[in-house]
PDB file of N, CA and C in Angstrom:
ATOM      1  N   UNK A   1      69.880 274.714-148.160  1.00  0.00           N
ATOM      2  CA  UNK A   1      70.910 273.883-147.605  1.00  0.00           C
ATOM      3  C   UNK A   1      70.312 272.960-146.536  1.00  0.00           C
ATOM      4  N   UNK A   2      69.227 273.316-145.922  1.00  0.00           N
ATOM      5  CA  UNK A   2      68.365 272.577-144.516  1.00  0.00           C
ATOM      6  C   UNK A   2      68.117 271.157-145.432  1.00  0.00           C
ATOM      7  N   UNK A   3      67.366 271.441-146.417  1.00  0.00           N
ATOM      8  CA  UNK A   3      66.770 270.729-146.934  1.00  0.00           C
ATOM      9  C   UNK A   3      67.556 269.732-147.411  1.00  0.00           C
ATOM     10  N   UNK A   4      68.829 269.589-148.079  1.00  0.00           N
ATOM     11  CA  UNK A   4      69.937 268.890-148.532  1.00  0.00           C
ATOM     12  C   UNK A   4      70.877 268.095-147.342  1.00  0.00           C
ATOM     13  N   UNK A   5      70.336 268.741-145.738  1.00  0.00           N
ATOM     14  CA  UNK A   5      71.203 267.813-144.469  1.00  0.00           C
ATOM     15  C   UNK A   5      72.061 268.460-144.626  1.00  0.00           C
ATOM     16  N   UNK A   6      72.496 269.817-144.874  1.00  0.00           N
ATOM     17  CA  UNK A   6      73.488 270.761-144.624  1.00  0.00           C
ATOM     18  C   UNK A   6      73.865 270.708-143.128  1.00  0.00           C
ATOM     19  N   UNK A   7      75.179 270.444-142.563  1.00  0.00           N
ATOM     20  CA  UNK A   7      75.046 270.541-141.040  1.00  0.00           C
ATOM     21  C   UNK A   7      75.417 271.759-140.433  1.00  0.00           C
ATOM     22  N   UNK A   8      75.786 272.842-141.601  1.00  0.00           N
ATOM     23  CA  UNK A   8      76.263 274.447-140.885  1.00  0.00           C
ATOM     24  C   UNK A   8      75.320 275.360-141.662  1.00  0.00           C
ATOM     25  N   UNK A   9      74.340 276.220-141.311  1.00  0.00           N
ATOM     26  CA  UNK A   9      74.107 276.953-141.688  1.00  0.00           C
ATOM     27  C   UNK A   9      75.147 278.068-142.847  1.00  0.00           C
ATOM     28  N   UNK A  10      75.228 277.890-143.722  1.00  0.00           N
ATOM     29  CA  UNK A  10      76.091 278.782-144.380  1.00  0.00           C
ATOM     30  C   UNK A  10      75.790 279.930-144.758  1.00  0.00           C
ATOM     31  N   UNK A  11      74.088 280.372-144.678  1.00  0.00           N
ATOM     32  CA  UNK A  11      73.460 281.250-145.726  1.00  0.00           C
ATOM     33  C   UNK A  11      73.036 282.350-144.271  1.00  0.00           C
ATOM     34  N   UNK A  12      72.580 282.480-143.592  1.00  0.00           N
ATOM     35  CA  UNK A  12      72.597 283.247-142.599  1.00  0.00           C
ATOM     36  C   UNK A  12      73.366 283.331-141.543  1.00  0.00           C
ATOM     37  N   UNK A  13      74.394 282.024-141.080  1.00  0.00           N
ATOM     38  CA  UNK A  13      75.023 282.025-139.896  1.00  0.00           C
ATOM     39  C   UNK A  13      74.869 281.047-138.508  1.00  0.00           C
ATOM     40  N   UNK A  14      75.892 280.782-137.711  1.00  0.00           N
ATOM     41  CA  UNK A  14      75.579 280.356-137.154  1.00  0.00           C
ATOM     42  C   UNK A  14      75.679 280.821-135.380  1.00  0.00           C
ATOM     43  N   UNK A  15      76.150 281.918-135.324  1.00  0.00           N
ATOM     44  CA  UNK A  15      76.485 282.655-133.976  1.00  0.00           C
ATOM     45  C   UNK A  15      76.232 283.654-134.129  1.00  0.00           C
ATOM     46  N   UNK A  16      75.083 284.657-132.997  1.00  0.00           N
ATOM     47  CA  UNK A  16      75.142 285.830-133.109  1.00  0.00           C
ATOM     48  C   UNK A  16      75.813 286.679-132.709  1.00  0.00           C
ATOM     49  N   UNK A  17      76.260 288.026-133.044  1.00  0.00           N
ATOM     50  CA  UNK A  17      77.565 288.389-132.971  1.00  0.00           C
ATOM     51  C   UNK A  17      77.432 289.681-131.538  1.00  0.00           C
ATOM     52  N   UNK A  18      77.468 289.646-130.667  1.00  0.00           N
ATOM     53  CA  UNK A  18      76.736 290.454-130.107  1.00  0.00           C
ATOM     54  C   UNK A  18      77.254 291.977-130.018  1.00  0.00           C
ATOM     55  N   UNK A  19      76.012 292.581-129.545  1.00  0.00           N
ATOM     56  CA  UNK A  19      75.709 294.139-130.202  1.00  0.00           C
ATOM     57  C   UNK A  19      76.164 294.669-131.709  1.00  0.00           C
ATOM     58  N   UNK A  20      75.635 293.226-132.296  1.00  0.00           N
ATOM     59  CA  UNK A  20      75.124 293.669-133.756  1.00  0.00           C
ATOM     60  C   UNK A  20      73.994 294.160-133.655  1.00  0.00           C
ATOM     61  N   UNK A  21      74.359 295.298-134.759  1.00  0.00           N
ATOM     62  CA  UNK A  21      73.122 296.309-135.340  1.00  0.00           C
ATOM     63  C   UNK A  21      72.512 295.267-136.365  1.00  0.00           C
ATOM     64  N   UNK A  22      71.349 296.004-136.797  1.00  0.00           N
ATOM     65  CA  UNK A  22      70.337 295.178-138.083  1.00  0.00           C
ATOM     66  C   UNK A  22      70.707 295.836-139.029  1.00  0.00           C
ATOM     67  N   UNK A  23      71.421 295.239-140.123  1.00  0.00           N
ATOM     68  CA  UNK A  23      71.917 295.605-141.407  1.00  0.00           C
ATOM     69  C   UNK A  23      70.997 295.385-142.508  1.00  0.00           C
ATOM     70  N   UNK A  24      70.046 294.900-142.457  1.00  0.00           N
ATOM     71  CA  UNK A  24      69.111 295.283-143.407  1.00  0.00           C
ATOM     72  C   UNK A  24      67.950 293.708-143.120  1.00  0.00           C
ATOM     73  N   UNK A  25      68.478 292.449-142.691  1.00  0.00           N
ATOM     74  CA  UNK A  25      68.243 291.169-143.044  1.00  0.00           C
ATOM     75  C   UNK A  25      67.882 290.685-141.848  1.00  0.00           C
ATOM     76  N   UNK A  26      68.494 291.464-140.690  1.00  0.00           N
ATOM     77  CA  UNK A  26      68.849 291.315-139.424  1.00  0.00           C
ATOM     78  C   UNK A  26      70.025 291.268-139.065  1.00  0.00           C
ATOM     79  N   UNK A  27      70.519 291.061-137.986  1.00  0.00           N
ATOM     80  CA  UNK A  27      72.034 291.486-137.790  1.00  0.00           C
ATOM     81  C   UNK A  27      73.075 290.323-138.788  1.00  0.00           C
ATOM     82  N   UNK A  28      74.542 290.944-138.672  1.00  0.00           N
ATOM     83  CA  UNK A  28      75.190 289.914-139.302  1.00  0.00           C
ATOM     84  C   UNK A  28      75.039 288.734-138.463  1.00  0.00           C
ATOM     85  N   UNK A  29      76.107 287.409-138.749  1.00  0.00           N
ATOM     86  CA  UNK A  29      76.211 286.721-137.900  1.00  0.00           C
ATOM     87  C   UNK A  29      77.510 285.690-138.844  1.00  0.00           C
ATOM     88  N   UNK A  30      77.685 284.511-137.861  1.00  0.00           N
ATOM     89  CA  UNK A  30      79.231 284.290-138.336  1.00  0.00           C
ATOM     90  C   UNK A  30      79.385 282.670-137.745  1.00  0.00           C
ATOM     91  N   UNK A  31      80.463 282.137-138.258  1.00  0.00           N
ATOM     92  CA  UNK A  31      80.371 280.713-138.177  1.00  0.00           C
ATOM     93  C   UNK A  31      81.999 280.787-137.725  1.00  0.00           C
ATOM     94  N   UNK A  32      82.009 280.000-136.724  1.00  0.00           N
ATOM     95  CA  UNK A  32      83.325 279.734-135.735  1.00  0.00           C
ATOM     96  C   UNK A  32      84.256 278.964-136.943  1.00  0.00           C
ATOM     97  N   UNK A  33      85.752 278.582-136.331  1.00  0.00           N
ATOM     98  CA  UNK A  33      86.457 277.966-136.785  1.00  0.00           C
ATOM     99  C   UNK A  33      86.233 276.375-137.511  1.00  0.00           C
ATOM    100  N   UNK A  34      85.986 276.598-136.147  1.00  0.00           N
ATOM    101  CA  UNK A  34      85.039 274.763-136.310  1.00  0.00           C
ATOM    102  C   UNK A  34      84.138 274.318-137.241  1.00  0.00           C
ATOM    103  N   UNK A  35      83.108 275.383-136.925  1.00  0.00           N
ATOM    104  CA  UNK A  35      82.195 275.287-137.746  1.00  0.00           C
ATOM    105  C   UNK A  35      82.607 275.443-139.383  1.00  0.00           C
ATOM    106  N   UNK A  36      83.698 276.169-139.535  1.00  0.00           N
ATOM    107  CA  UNK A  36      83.810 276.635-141.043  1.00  0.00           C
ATOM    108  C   UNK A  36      84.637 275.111-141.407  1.00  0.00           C
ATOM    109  N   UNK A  37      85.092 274.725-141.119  1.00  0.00           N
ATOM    110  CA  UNK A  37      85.582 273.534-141.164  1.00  0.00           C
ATOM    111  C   UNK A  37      84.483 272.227-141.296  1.00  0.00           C
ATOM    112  N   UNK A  38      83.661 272.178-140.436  1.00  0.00           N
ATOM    113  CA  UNK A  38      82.891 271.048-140.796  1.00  0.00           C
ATOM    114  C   UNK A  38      81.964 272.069-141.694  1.00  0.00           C
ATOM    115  N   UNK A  39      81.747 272.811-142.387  1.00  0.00           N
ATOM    116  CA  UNK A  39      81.150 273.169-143.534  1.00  0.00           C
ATOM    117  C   UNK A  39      82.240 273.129-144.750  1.00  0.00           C
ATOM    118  N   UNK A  40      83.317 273.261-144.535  1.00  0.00           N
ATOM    119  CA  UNK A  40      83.964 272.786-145.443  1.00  0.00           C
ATOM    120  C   UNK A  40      84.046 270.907-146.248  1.00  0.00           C
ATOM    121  N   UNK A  41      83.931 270.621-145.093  1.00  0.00           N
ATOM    122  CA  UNK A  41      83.961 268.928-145.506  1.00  0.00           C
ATOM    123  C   UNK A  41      82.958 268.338-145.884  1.00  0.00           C
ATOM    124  N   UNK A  42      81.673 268.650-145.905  1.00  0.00           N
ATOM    125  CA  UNK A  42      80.471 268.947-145.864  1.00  0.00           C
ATOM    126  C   UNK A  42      80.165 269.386-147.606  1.00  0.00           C
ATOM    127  N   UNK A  43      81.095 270.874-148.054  1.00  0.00           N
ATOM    128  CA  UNK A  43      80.822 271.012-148.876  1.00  0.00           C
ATOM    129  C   UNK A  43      81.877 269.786-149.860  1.00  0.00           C
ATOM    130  N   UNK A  44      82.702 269.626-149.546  1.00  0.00           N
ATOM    131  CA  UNK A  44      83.602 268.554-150.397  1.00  0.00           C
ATOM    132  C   UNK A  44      83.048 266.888-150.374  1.00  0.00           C
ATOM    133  N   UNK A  45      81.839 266.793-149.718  1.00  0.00           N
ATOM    134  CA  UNK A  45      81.529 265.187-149.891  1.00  0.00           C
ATOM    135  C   UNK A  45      80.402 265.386-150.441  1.00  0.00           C
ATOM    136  N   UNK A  46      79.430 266.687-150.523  1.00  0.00           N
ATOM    137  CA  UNK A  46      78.506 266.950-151.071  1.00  0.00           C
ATOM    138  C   UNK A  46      78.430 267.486-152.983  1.00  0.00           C
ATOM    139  N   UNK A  47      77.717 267.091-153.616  1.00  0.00           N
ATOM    140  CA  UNK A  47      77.776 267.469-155.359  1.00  0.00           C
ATOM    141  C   UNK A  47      76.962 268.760-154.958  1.00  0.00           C
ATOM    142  N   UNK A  48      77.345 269.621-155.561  1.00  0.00           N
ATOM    143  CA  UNK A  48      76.100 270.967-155.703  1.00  0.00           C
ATOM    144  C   UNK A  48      74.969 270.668-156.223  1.00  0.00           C
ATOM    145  N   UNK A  49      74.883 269.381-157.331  1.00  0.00           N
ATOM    146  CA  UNK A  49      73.230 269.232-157.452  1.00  0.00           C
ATOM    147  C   UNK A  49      72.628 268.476-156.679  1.00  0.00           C
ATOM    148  N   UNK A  50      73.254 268.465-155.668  1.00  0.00           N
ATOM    149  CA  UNK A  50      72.239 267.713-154.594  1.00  0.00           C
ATOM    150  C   UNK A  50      71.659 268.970-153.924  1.00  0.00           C
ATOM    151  N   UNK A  51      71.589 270.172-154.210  1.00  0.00           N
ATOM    152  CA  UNK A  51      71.200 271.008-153.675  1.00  0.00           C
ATOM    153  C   UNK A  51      69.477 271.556-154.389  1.00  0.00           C
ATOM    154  N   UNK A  52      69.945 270.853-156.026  1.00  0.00           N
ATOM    155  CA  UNK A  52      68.325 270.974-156.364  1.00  0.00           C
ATOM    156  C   UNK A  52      67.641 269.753-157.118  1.00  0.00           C
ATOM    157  N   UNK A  53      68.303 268.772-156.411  1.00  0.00           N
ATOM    158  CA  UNK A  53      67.408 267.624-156.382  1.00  0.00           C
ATOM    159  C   UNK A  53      66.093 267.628-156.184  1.00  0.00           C
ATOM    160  N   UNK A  54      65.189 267.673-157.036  1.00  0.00           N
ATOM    161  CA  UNK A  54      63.728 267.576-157.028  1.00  0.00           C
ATOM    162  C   UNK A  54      63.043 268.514-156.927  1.00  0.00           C
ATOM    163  N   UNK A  55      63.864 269.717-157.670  1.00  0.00           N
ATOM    164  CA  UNK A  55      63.225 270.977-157.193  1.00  0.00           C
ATOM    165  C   UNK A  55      63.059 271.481-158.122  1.00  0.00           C
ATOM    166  N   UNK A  56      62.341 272.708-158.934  1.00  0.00           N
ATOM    167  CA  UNK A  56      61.939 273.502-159.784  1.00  0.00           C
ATOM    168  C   UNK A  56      62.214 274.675-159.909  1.00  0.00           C
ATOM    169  N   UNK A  57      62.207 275.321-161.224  1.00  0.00           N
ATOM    170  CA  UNK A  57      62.309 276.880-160.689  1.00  0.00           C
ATOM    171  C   UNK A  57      60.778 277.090-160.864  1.00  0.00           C
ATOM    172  N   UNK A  58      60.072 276.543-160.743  1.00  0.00           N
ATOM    173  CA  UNK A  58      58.790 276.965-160.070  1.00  0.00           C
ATOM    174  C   UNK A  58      58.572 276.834-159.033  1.00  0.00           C
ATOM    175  N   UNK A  59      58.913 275.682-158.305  1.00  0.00           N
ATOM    176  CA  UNK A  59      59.102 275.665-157.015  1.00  0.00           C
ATOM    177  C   UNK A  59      59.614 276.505-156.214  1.00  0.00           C
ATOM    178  N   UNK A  60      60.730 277.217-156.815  1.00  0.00           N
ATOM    179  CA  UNK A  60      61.543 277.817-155.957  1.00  0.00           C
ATOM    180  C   UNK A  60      60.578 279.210-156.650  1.00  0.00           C
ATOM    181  N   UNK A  61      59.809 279.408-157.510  1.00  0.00           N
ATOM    182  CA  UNK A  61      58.878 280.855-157.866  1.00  0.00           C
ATOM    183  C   UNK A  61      58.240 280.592-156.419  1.00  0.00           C
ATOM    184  N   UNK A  62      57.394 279.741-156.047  1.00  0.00           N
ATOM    185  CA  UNK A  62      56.066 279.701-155.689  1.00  0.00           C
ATOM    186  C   UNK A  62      56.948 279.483-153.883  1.00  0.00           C
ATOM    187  N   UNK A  63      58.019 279.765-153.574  1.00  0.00           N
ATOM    188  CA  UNK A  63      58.757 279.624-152.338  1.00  0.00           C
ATOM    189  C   UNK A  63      58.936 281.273-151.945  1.00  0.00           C
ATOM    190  N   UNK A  64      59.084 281.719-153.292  1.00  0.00           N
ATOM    191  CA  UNK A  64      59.443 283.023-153.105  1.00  0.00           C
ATOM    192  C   UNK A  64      60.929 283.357-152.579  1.00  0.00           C
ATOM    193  N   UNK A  65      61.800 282.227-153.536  1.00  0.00           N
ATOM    194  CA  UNK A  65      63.044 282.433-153.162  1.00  0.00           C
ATOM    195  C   UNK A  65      64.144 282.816-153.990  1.00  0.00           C
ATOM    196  N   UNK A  66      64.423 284.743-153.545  1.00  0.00           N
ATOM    197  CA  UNK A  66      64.918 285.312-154.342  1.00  0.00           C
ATOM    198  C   UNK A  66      66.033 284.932-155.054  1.00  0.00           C
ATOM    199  N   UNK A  67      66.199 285.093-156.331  1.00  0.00           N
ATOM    200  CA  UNK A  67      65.819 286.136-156.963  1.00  0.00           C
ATOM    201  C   UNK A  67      64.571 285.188-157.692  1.00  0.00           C
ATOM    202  N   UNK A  68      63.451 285.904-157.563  1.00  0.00           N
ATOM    203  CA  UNK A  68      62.173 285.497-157.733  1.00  0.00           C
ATOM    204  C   UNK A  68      61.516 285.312-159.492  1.00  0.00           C
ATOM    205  N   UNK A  69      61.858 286.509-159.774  1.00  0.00           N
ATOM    206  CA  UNK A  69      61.896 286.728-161.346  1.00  0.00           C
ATOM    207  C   UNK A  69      62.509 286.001-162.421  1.00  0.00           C
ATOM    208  N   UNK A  70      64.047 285.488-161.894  1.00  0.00           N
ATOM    209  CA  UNK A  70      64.459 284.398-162.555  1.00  0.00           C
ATOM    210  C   UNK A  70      63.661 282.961-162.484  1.00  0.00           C
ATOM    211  N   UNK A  71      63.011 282.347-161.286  1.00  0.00           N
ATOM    212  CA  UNK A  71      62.350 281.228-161.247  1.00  0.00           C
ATOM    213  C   UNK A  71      61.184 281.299-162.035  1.00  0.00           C
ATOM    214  N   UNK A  72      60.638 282.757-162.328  1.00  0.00           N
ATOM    215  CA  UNK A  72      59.488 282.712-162.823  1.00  0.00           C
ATOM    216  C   UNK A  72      59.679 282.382-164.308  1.00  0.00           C
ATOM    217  N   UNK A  73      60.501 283.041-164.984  1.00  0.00           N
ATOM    218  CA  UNK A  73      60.712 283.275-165.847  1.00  0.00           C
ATOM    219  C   UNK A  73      61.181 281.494-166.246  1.00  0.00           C
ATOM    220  N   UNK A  74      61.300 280.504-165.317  1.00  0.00           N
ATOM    221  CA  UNK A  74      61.771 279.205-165.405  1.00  0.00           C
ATOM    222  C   UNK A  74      63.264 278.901-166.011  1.00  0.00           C
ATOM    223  N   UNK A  75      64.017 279.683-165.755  1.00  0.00           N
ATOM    224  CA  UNK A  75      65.599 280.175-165.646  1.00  0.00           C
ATOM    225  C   UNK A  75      66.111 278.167-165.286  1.00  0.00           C
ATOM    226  N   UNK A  76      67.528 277.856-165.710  1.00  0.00           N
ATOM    227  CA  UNK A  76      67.848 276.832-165.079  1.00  0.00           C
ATOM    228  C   UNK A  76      68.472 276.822-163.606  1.00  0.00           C
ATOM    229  N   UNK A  77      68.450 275.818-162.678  1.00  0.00           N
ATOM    230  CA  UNK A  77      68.522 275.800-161.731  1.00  0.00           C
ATOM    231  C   UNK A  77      70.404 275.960-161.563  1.00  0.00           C
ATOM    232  N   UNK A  78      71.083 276.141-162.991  1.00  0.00           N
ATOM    233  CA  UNK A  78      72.267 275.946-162.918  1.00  0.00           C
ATOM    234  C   UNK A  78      72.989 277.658-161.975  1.00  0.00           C
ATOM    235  N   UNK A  79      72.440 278.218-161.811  1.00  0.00           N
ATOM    236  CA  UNK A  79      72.967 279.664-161.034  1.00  0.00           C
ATOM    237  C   UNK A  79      72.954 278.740-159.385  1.00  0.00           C
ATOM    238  N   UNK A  80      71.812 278.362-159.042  1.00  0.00           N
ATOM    239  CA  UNK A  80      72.021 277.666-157.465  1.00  0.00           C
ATOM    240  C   UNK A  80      73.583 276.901-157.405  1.00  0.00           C
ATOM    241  N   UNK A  81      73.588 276.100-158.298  1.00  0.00           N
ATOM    242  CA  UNK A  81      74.824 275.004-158.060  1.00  0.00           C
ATOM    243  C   UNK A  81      76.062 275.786-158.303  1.00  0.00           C
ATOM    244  N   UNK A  82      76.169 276.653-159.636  1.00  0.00           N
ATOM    245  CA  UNK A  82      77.348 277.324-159.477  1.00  0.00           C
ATOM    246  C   UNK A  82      77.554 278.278-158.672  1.00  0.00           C
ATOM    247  N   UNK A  83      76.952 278.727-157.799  1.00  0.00           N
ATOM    248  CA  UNK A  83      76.802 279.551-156.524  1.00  0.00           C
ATOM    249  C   UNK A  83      77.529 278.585-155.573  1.00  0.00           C
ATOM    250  N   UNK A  84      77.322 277.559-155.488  1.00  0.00           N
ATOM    251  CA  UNK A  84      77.416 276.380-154.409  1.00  0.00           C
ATOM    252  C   UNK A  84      78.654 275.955-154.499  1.00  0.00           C
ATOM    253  N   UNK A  85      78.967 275.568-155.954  1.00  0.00           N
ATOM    254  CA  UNK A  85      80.795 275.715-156.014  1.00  0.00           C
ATOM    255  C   UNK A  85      81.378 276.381-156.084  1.00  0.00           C
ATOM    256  N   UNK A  86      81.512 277.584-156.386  1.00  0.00           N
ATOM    257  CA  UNK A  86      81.907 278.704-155.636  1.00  0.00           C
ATOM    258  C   UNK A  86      82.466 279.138-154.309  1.00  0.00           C
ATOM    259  N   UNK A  87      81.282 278.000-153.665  1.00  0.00           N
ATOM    260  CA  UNK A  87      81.954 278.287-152.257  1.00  0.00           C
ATOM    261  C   UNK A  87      83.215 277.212-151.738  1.00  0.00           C
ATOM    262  N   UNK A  88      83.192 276.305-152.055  1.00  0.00           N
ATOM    263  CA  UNK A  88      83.578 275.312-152.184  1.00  0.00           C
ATOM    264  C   UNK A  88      85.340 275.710-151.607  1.00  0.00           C
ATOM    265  N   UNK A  89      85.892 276.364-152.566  1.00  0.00           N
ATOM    266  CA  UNK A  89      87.349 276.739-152.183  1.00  0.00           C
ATOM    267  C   UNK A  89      87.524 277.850-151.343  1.00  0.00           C
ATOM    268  N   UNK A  90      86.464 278.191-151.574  1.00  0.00           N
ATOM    269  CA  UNK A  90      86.519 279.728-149.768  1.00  0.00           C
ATOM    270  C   UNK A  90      86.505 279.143-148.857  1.00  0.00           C
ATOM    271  N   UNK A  91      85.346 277.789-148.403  1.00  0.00           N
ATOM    272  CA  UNK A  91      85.619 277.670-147.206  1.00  0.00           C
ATOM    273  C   UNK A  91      86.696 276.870-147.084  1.00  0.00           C
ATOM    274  N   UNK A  92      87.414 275.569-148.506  1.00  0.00           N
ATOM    275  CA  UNK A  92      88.642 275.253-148.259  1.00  0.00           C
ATOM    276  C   UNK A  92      89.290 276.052-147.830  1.00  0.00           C
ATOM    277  N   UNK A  93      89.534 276.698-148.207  1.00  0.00           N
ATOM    278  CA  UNK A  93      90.666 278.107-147.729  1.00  0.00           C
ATOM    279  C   UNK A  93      90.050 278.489-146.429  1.00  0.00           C
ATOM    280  N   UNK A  94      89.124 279.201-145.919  1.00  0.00           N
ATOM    281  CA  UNK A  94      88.991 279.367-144.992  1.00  0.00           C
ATOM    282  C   UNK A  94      89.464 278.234-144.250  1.00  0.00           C
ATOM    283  N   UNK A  95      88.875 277.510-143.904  1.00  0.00           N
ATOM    284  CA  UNK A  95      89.243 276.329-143.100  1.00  0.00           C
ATOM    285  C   UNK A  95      90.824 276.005-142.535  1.00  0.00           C
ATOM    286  N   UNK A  96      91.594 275.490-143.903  1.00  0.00           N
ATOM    287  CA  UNK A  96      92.657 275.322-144.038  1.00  0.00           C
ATOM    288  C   UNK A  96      93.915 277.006-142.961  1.00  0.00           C
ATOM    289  N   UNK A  97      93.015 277.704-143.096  1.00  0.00           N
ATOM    290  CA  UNK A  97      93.786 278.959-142.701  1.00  0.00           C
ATOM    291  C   UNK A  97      92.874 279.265-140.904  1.00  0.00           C
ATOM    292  N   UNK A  98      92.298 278.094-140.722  1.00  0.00           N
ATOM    293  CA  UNK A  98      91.909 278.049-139.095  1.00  0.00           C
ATOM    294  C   UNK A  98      90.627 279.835-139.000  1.00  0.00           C
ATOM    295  N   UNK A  99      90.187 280.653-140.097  1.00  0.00           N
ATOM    296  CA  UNK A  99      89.177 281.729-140.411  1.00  0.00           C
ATOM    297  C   UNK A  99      88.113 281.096-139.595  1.00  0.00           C
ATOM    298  N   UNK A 100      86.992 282.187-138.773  1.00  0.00           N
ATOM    299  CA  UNK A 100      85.738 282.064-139.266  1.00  0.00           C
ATOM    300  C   UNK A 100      85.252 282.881-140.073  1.00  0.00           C
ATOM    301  N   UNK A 101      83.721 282.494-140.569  1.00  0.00           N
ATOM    302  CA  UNK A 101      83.487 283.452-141.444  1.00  0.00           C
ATOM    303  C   UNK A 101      82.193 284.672-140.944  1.00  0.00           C
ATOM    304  N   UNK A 102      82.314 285.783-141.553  1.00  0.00           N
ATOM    305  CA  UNK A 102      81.247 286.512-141.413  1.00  0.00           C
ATOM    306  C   UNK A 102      79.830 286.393-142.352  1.00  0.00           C
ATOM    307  N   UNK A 103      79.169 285.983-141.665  1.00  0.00           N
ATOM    308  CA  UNK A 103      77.831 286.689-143.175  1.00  0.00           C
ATOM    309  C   UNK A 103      77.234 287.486-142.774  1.00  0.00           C
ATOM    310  N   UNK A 104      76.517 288.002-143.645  1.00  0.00           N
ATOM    311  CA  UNK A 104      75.845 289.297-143.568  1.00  0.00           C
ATOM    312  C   UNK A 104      74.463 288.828-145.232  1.00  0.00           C
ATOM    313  N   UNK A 105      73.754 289.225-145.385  1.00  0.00           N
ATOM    314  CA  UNK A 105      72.785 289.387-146.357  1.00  0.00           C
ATOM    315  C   UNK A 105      72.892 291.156-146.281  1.00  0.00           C
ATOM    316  N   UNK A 106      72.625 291.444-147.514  1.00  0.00           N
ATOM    317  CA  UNK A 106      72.027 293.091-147.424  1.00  0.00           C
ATOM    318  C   UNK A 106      70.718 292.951-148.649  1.00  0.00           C
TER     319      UNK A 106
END
């Protein structure tokens, strides 16, 4: 998402949550109201394949960015984007309903 001018972190977070424990990734962490909102608008002016514009699933092998085995295997890049719209109406919804969100990786 850095790479695409994402302006909210969506994939790890953007506030740490304090006296979070380390859940496996490092602690959770979570994106304010605000923030879920300008990641919402963000995701609605943005196409999901602008997310792998110029990129490979070798590229993304040789990044080491899981799931690793699928890039190797040279899988299409179409799992990233439909991942990406996906989110698309959560954070509408979130947003729209004034939420922040939690993430967590495990």
């Amino acid at each position: 998402m850095r790479r695409a001018g994402f302006p909210v972190d969506v994939v790890f977070g953007e506030e740490e949550i304090p006296g979070a424990d380390d859940w496996s990734y490092g602690p959770p962490r979570c994106l304010t109201p605000d923030q879920v909102r300008t990641a919402a608008e963000a995701f609605a002016a943005m196409p999901a394949a602008r997310l792998t514009e110029g990129v490979t699933p070798a590229d993304l092998a040789a990044a080491e960015i899981y799931p690793t085995i699928v890039w190797e295997r040279g899988e299409p890049l179409d799992e990233v984007t439909a991942h990406c719209e996906a989110l698309v109406p959560y954070f509408r919804a979130a947003a729209r309903d004034g939420d922040g969100v939690l993430l967590w990786i495990s």
